[in-house]
Structure formats: structure tokens, C-alpha cells
C-alpha atoms as a PDB file:
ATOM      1  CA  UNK A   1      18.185  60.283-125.213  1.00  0.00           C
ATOM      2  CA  UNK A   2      14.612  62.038-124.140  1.00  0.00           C
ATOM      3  CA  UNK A   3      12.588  59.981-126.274  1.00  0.00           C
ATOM      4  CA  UNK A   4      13.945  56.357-124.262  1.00  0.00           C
ATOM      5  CA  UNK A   5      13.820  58.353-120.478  1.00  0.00           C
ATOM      6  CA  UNK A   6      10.307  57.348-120.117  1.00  0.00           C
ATOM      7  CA  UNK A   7      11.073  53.834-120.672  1.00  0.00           C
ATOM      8  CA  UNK A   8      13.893  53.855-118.069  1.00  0.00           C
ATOM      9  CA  UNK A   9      11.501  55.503-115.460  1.00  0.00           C
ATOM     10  CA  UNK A  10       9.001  52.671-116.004  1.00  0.00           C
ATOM     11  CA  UNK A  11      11.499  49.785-115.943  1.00  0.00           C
ATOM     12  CA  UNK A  12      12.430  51.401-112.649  1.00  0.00           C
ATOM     13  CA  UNK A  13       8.462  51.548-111.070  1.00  0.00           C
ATOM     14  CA  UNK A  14       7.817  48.244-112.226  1.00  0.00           C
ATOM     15  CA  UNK A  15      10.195  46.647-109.546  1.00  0.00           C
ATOM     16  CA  UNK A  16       9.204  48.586-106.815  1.00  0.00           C
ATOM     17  CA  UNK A  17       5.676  47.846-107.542  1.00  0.00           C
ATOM     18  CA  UNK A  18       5.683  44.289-107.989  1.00  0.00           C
ATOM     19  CA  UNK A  19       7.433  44.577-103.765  1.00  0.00           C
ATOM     20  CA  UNK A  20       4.100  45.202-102.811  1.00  0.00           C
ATOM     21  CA  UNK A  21       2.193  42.407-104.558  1.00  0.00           C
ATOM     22  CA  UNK A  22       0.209  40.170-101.307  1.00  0.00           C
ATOM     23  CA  UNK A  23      -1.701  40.310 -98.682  1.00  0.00           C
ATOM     24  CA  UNK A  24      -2.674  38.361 -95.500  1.00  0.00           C
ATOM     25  CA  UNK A  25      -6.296  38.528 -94.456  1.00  0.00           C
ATOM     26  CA  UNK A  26      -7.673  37.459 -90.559  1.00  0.00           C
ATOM     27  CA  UNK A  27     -10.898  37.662 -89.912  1.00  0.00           C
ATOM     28  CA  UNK A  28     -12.558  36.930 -86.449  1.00  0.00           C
ATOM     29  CA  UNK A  29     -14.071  38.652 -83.656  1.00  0.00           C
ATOM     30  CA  UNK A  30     -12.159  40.517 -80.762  1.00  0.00           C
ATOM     31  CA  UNK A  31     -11.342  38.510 -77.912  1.00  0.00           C
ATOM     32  CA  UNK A  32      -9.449  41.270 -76.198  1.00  0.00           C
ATOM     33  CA  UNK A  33      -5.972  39.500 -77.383  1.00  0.00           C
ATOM     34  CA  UNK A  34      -3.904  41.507 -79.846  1.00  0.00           C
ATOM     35  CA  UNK A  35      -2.032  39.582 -82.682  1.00  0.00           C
ATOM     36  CA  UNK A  36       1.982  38.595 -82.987  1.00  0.00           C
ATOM     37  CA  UNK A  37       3.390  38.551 -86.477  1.00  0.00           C
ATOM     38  CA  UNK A  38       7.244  37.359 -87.490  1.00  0.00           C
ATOM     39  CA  UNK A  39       8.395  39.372 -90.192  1.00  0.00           C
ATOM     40  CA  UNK A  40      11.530  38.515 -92.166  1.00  0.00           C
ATOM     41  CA  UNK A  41      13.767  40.120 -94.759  1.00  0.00           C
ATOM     42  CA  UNK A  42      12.243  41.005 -97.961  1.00  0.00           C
ATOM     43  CA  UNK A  43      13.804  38.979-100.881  1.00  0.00           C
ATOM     44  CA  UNK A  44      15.698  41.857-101.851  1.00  0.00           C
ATOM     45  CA  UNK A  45      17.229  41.758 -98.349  1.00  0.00           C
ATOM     46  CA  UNK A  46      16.943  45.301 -98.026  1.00  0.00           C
ATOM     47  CA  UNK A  47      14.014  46.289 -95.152  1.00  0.00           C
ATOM     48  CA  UNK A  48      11.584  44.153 -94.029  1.00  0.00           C
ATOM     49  CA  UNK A  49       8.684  42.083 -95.399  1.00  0.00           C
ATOM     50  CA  UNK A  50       5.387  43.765 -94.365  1.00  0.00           C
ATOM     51  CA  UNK A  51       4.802  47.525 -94.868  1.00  0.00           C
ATOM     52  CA  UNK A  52       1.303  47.980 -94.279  1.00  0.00           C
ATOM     53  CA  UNK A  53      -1.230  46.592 -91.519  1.00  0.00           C
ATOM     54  CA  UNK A  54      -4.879  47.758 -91.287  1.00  0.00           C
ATOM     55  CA  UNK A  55      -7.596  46.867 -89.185  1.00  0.00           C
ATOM     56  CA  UNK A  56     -11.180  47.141 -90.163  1.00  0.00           C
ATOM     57  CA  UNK A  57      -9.918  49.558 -92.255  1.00  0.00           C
ATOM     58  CA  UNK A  58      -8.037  51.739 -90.519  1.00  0.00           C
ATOM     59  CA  UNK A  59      -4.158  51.766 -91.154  1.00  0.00           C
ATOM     60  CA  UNK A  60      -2.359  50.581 -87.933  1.00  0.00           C
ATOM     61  CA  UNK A  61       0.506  52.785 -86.334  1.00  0.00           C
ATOM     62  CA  UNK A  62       1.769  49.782 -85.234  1.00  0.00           C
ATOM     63  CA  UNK A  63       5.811  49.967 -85.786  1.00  0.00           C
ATOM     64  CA  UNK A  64       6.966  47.006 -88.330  1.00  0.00           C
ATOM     65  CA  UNK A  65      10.306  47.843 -88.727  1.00  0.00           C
ATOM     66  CA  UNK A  66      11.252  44.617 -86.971  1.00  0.00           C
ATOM     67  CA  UNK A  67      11.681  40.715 -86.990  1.00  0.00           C
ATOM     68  CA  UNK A  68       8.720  40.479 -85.430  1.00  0.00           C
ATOM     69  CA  UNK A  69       5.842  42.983 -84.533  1.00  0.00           C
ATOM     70  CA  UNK A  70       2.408  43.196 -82.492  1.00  0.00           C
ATOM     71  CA  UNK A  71      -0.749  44.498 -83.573  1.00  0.00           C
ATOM     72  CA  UNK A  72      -2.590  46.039 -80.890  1.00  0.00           C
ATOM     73  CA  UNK A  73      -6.152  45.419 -81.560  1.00  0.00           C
ATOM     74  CA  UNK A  74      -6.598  47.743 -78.217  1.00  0.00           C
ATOM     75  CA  UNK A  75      -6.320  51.188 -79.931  1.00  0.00           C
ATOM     76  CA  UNK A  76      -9.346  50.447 -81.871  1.00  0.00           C
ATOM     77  CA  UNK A  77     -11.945  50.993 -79.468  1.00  0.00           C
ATOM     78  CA  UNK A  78     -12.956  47.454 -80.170  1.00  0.00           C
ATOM     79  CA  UNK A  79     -15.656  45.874 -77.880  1.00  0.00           C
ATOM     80  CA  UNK A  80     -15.297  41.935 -77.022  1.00  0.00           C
ATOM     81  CA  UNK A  81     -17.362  39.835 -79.527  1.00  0.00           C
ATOM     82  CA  UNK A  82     -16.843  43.230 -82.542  1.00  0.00           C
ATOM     83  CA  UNK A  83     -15.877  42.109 -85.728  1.00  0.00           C
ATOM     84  CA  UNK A  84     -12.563  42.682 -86.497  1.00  0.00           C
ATOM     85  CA  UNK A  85     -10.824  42.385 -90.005  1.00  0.00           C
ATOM     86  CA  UNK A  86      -6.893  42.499 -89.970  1.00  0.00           C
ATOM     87  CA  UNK A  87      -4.967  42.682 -93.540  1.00  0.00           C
ATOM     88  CA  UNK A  88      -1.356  42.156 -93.440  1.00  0.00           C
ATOM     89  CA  UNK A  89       0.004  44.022 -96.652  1.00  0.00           C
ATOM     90  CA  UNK A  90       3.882  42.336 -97.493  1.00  0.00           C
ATOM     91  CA  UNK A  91       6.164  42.568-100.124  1.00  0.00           C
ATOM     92  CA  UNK A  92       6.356  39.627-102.924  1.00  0.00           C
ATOM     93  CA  UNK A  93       8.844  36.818-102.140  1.00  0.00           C
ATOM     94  CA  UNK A  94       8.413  37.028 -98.657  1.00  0.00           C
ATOM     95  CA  UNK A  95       6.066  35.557 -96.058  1.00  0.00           C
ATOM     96  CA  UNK A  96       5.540  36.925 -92.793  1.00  0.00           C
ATOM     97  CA  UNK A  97       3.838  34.267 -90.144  1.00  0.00           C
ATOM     98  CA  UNK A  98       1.060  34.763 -88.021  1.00  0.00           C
ATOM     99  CA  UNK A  99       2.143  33.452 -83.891  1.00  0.00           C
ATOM    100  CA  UNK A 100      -1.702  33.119 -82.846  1.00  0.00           C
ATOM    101  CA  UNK A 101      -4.507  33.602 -85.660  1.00  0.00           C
ATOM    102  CA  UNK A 102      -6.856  31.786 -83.356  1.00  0.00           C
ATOM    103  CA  UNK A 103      -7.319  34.966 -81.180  1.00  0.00           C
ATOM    104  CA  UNK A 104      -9.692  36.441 -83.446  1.00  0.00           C
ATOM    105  CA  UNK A 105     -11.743  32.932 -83.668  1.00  0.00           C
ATOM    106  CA  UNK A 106     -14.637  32.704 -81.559  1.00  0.00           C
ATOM    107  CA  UNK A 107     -14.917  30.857 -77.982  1.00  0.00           C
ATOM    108  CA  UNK A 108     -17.716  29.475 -75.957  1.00  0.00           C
ATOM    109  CA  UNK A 109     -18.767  31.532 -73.313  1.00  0.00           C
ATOM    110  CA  UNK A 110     -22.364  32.266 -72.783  1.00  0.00           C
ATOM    111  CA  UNK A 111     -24.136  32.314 -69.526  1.00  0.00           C
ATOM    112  CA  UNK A 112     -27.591  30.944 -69.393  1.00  0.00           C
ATOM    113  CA  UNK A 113     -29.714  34.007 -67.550  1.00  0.00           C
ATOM    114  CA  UNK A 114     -32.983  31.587 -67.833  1.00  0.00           C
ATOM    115  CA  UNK A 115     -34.580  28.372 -70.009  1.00  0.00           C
ATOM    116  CA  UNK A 116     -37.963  27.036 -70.172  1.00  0.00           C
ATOM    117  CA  UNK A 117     -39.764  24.751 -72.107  1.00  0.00           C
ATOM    118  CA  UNK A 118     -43.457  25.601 -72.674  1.00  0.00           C
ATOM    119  CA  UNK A 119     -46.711  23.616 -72.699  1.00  0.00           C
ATOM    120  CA  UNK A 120     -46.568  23.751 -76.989  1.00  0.00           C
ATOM    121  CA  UNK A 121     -43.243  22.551 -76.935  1.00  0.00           C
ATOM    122  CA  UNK A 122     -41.374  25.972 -77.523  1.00  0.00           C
ATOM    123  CA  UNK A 123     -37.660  25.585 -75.431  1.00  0.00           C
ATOM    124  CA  UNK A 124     -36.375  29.200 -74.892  1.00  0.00           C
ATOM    125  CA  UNK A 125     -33.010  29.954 -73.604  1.00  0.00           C
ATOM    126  CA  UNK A 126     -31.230  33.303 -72.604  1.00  0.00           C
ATOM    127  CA  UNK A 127     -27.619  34.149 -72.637  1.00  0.00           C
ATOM    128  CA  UNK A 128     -25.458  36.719 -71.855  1.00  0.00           C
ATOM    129  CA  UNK A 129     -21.985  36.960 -72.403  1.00  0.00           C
ATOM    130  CA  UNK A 130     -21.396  35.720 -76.098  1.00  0.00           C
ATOM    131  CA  UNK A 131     -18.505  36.705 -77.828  1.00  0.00           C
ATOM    132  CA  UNK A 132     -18.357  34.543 -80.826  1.00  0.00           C
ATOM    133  CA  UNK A 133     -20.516  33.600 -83.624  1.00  0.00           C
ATOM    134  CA  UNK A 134     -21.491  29.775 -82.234  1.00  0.00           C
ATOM    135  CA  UNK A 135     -24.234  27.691 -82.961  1.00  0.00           C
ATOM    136  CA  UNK A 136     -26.546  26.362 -80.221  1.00  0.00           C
ATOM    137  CA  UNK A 137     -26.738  22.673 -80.387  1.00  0.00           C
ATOM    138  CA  UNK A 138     -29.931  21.905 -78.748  1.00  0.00           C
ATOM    139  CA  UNK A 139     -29.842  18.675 -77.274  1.00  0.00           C
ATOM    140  CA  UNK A 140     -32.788  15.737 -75.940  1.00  0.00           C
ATOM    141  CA  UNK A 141     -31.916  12.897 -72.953  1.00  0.00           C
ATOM    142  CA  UNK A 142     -33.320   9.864 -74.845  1.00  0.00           C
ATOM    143  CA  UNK A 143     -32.039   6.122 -74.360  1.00  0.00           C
ATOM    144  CA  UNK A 144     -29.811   6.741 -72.206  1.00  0.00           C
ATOM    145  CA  UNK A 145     -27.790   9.355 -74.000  1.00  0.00           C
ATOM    146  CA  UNK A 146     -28.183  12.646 -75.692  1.00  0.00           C
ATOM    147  CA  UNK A 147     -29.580  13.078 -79.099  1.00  0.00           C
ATOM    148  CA  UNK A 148     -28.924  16.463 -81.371  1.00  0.00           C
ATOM    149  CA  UNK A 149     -32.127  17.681 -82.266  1.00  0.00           C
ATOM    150  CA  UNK A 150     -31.408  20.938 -83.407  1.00  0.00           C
ATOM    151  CA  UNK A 151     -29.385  23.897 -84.051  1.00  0.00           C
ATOM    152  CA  UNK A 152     -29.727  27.581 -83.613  1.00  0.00           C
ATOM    153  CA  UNK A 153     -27.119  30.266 -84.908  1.00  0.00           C
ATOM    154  CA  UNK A 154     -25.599  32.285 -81.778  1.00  0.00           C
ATOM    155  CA  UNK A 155     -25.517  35.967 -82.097  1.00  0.00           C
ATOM    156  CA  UNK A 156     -21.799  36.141 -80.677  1.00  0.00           C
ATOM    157  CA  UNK A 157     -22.097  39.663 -78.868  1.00  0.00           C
ATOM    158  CA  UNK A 158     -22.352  40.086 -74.875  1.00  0.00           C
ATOM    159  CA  UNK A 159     -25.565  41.382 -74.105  1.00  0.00           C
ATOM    160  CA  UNK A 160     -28.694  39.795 -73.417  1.00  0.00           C
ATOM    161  CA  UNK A 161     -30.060  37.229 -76.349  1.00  0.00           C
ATOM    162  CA  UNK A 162     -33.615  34.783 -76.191  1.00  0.00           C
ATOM    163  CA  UNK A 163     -33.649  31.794 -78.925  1.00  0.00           C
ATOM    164  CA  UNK A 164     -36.156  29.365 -79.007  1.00  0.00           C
ATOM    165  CA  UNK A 165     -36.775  26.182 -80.291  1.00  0.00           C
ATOM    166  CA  UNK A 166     -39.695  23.996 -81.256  1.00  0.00           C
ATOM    167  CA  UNK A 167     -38.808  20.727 -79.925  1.00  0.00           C
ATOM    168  CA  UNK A 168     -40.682  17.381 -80.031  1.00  0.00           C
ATOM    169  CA  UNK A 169     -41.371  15.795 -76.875  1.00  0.00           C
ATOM    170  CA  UNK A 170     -41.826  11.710 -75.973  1.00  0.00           C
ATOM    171  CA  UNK A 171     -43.906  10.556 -73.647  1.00  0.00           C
ATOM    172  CA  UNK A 172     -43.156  11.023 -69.861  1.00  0.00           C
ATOM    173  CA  UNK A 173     -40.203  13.594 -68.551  1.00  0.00           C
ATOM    174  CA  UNK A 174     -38.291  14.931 -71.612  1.00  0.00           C
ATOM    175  CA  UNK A 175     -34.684  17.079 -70.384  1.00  0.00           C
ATOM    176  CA  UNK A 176     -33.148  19.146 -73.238  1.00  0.00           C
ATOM    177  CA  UNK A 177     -30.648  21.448 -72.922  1.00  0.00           C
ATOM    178  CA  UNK A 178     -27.840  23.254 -75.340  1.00  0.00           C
ATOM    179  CA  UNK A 179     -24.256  23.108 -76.201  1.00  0.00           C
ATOM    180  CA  UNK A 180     -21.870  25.294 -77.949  1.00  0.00           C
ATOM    181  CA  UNK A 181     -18.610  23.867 -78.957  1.00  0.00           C
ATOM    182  CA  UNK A 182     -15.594  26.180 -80.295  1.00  0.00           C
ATOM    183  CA  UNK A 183     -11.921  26.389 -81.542  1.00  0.00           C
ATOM    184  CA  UNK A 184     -10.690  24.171 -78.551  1.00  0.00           C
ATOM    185  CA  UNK A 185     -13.329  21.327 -79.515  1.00  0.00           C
ATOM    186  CA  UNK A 186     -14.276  21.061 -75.739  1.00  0.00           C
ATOM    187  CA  UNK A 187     -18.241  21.569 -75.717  1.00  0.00           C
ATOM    188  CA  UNK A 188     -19.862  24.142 -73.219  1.00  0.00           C
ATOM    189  CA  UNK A 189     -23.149  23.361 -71.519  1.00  0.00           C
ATOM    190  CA  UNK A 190     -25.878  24.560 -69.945  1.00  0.00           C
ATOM    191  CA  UNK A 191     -27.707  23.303 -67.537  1.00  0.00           C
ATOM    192  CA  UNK A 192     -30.612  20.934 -68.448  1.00  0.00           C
ATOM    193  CA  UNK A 193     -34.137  21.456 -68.431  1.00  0.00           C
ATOM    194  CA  UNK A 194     -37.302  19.505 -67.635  1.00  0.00           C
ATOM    195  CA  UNK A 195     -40.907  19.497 -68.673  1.00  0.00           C
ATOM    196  CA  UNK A 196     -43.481  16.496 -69.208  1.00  0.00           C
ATOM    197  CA  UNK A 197     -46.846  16.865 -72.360  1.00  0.00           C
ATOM    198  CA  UNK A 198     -49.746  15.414 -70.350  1.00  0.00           C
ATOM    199  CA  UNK A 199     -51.076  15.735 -74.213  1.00  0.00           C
ATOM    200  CA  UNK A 200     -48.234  12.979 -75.523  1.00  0.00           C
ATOM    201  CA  UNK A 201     -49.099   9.009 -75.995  1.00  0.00           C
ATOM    202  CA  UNK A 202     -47.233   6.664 -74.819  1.00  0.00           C
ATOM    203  CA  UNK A 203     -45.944   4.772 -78.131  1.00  0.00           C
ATOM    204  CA  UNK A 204     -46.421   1.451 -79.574  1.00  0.00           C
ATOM    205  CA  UNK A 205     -45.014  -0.706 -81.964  1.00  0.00           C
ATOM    206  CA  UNK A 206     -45.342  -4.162 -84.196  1.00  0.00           C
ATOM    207  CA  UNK A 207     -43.311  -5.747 -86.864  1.00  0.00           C
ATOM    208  CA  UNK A 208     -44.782  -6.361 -90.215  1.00  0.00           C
ATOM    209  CA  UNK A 209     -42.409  -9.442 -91.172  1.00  0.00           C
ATOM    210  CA  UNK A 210     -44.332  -9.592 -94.449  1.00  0.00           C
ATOM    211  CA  UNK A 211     -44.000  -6.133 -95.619  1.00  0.00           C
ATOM    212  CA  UNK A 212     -40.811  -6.048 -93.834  1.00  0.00           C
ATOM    213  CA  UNK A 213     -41.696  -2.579 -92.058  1.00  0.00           C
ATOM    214  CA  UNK A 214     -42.149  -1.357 -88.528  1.00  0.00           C
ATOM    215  CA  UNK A 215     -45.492   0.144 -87.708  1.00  0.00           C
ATOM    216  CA  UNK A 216     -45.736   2.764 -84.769  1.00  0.00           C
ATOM    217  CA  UNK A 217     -48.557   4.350 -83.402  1.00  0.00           C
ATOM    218  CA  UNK A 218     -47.669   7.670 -83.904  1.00  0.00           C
ATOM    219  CA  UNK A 219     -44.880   9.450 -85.201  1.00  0.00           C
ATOM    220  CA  UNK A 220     -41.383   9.195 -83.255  1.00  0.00           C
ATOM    221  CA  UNK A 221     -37.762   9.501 -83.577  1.00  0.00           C
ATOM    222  CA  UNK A 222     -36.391   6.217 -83.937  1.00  0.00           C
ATOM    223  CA  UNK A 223     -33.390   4.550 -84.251  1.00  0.00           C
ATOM    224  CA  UNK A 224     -32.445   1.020 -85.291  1.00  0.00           C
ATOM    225  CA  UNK A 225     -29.262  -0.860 -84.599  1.00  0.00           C
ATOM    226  CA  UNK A 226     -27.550  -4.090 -84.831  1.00  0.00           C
ATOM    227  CA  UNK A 227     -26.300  -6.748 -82.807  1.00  0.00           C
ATOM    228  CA  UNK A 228     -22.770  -5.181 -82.670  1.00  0.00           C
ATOM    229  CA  UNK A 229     -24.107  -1.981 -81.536  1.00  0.00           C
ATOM    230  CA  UNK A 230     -24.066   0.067 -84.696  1.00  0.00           C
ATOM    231  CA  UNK A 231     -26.404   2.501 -86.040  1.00  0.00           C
ATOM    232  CA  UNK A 232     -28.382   1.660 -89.505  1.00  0.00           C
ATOM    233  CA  UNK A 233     -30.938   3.923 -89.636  1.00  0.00           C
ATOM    234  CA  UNK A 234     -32.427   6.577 -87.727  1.00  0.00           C
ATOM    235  CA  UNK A 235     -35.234   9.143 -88.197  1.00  0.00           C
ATOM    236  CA  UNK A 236     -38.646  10.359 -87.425  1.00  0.00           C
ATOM    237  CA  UNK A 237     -41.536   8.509 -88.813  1.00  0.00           C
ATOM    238  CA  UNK A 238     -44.461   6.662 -87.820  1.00  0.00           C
ATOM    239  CA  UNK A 239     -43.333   3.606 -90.767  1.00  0.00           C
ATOM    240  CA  UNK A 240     -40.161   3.070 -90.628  1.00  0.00           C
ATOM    241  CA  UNK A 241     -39.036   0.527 -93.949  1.00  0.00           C
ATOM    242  CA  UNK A 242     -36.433  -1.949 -92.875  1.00  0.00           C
ATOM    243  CA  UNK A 243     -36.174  -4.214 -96.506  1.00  0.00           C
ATOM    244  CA  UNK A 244     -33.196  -2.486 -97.486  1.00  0.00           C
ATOM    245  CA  UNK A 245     -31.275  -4.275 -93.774  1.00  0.00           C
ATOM    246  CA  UNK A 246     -29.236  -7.461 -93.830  1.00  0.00           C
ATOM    247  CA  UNK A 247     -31.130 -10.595 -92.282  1.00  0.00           C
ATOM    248  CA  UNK A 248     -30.069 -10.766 -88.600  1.00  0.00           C
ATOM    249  CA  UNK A 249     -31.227  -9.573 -85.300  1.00  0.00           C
ATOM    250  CA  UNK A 250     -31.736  -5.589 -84.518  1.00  0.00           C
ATOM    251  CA  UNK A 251     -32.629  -2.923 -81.543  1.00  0.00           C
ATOM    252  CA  UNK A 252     -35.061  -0.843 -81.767  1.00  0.00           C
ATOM    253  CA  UNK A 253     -35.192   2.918 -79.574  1.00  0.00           C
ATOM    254  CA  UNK A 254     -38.156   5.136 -80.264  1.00  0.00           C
ATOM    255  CA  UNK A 255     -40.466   7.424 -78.286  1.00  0.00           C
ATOM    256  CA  UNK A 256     -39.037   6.784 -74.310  1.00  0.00           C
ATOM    257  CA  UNK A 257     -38.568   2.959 -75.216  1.00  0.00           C
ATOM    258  CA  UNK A 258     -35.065   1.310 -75.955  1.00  0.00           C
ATOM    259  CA  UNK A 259     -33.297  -2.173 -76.763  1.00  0.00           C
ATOM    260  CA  UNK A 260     -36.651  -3.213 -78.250  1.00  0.00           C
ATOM    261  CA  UNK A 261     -36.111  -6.229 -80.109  1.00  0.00           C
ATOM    262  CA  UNK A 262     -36.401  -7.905 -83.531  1.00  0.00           C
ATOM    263  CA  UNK A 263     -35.022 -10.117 -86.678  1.00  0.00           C
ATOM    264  CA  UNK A 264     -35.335  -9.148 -89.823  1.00  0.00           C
ATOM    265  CA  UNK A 265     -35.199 -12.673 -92.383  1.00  0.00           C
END
């Protein structure tokens, strides 16, 4: 009888073990929301799914004895825009839901403090009140519409932050200015920003129907389209190839210029 106890202890850990076998993993930033969890049965039907939460760490007091709990992201002297890391520890054959994982995602809402764009070119923004890890789209009025030029990773906390951005003017009044866009897909903007290079050419441009190319007399971002309104190619360059287009009549936008003219046989 001694010699097969062992065994019957271990078949009887192995179960209870194998309870505690997944676990849910949110990562975000604090928003100063907490997070609602439903929480069944466990498959045994005896007690309920999750046993365990912690949060960066640090195991929750949060009570889970229920069919549904909330994790109060509060107690954890959190600051809006802190990194938070929430793991959900449940039992196996179970699977607890989270009501509103997008709390911990990050949301647009900087404040532009001041912008600028200086004589080389350099566009520098500040912000306060980040709290989210967003990208700055930086953004250029040209042909009637605004063009991405850039990007620049947001810092996502709420004090005071300074980017800049080397940007590359046309001719005449240029107006830039950025956008962040989160979670809710509706983009936030600043307000725009003007400056004129004294130092910048006004650009010209001829067709090369033998070599099939566009010749411009400096470098400029460009963009080609065709009859039907539909973008074929777009870039900066001071040569731009068309051989590779269909034969058929095309628009040309570069430098300030737009609806520029030309067939390609």
C-alpha cells in the first residue's frame, strides 16, 4: 500500500494543476477607466473561472468570486498615459470575457502649446496633454488637398513634448500642420501653420515624348493621374519615367502647380 501512495497523491495534483493552465494579457496605457470582466463557472462547475488578476505586477485585491468582476486600475497609483499591464490568470476550460479592452488603448488628445516652421525648413510642434502612444502625421496643403509627408512617434505622456520635422517646402505659401488618429478612427488636428522660402524656385516642366519622361527643373513631389481621376504614380524626383503608363491622356501636380496636362502615345 505505501509504495503506490505517492502515485495516488500525484494523480490527485495533476488535476488541480492543469485548473490553472491560461492566461489573458491587456496591455495599454491608463486612461483613468478601470476594466469589467464576466467570469463564468469553471468546467468543473465548482467556483469560478479566474483566480488570479495582477496588474503591472502586482496581484489585485480585487474580489472575483463573482459572475462578473471590476478591476480597479485606481488603487495603483497609476498616472494617465502610465503603462499598465493587466494578466487575467483562469482556470482551463473556461473563458472569462473582457466588457471594454479598449480602455487601456490609447486616444488622441494633445494640445498644441506652440508650432513654427523655420527659415531651413525645420516644423516644430509642442504638445501637452498626451496620453497615448500616437504617431504625428505631419501633413502639407498642396493641390487643393492635404498630402502626408511624414510621421513622428508621439511620446503618449501629459507633460510638455517638442518634435520637429524637416519638411520640404514648394514655392510660394506652404501650410503644414499634424494629425493624430486613434482607436475611434476620427483624426485630431491641430491647427495649421504658415511660412513662405524666399530661397525656393518656382518649378518648371516639359515632356520628353521621345524618351517618354517628364523633365522638371528641380526636384518636387509629384503626382500623376489619369483621366478618371486616379492616382498612377507619385513621388519626389526631378525625372519622373512615365514608359511603364498606358497611352492616354494624364494630370500632372508638382511643386504649387496642378491639373497640368499631357498624353502619353
Amino acid at each position: 500500500m505505501f509504495k503506490f501512495r505517492p502515485l495516488f497523491l500525484l494523480g490527485a495534483i495533476l488535476p488541480a494543476l492543469s485548473l490553472h493552465a491560461a492566461t489573458i494579457v491587456l496591455e495599454g496605457h491608463y486612461q483613468g477607466k478601470n476594466i469589467f470582466v464576466q467570469n463564468p463557472f469553471s468546467e468543473a462547475g465548482v467556483g469560478f473561472c479566474v483566480y488570479q488578476v495582477t496588474v503591472n505586477d502586482k496581484v489585485g485585491t480585487d474580489e472575483l468570486n463573482s459572475s462578473a468582476f471590476e478591476i480597479d486600475l485606481g488603487v495603483y497609483n497609476l498616472k494617465v498615459g502610465d503603462k499598465v499591464t493587466v494578466k487575467i490568470l483562469h482556470k482551463d476550460g473556461c473563458s472569462p470575457l473582457v466588457l471594454n479592452p479598449e480602455v487601456l488603448k490609447p486616444k488622441s488628445t494633445f494640445n498644441i502649446v506652440k508650432q513654427s516652421v523655420s527659415a531651413d525648413g525645420t516644423y516644430t510642434w509642442t504638445t501637452t496633454n498626451e496620453t497615448g502612444e500616437l504617431p504625428f502625421v505631419v501633413q502639407q496643403k498642396r493641390w487643393n488637398k492635404w498630402v502626408r509627408v511624414g510621421e513622428v512617434p508621439g511620446i503618449g505622456s501629459p507633460g510638455e513634448h517638442t518634435y520637429t520635422f524637416k519638411v520640404i517646402p514648394h514655392s510660394g505659401e506652404n501650410t503644414f500642420r499634424v494629425v493624430q488618429t486613434d482607436m475611434t478612427k476620427r483624426p485630431r488636428v491641430s491647427e495649421n501653420v504658415s511660412f513662405a522660402d524666399p530661397g525656393v524656385a518656382v518649378v518648371t516642366w516639359t515632356y520628353d515624348k521621345a524618351r517618354k519622361a517628364i523633365h522638371l527643373s528641380t526636384g518636387s513631389l509629384y503626382e500623376i493621374y489619369d483621366q478618371y481621376g486616379n492616382i498612377v504614380k507619385r513621388g519626389y524626383a526631378a525625372e519622373i519615367d512615365v514608359n511603364t503608363l498606358n497611352k492616354g491622356l494624364y494630370y500632372l501636380n508638382y511643386d504649387n502647380k496642378m491639373g497640368e496636362s499631357f498624353v502619353k502615345r
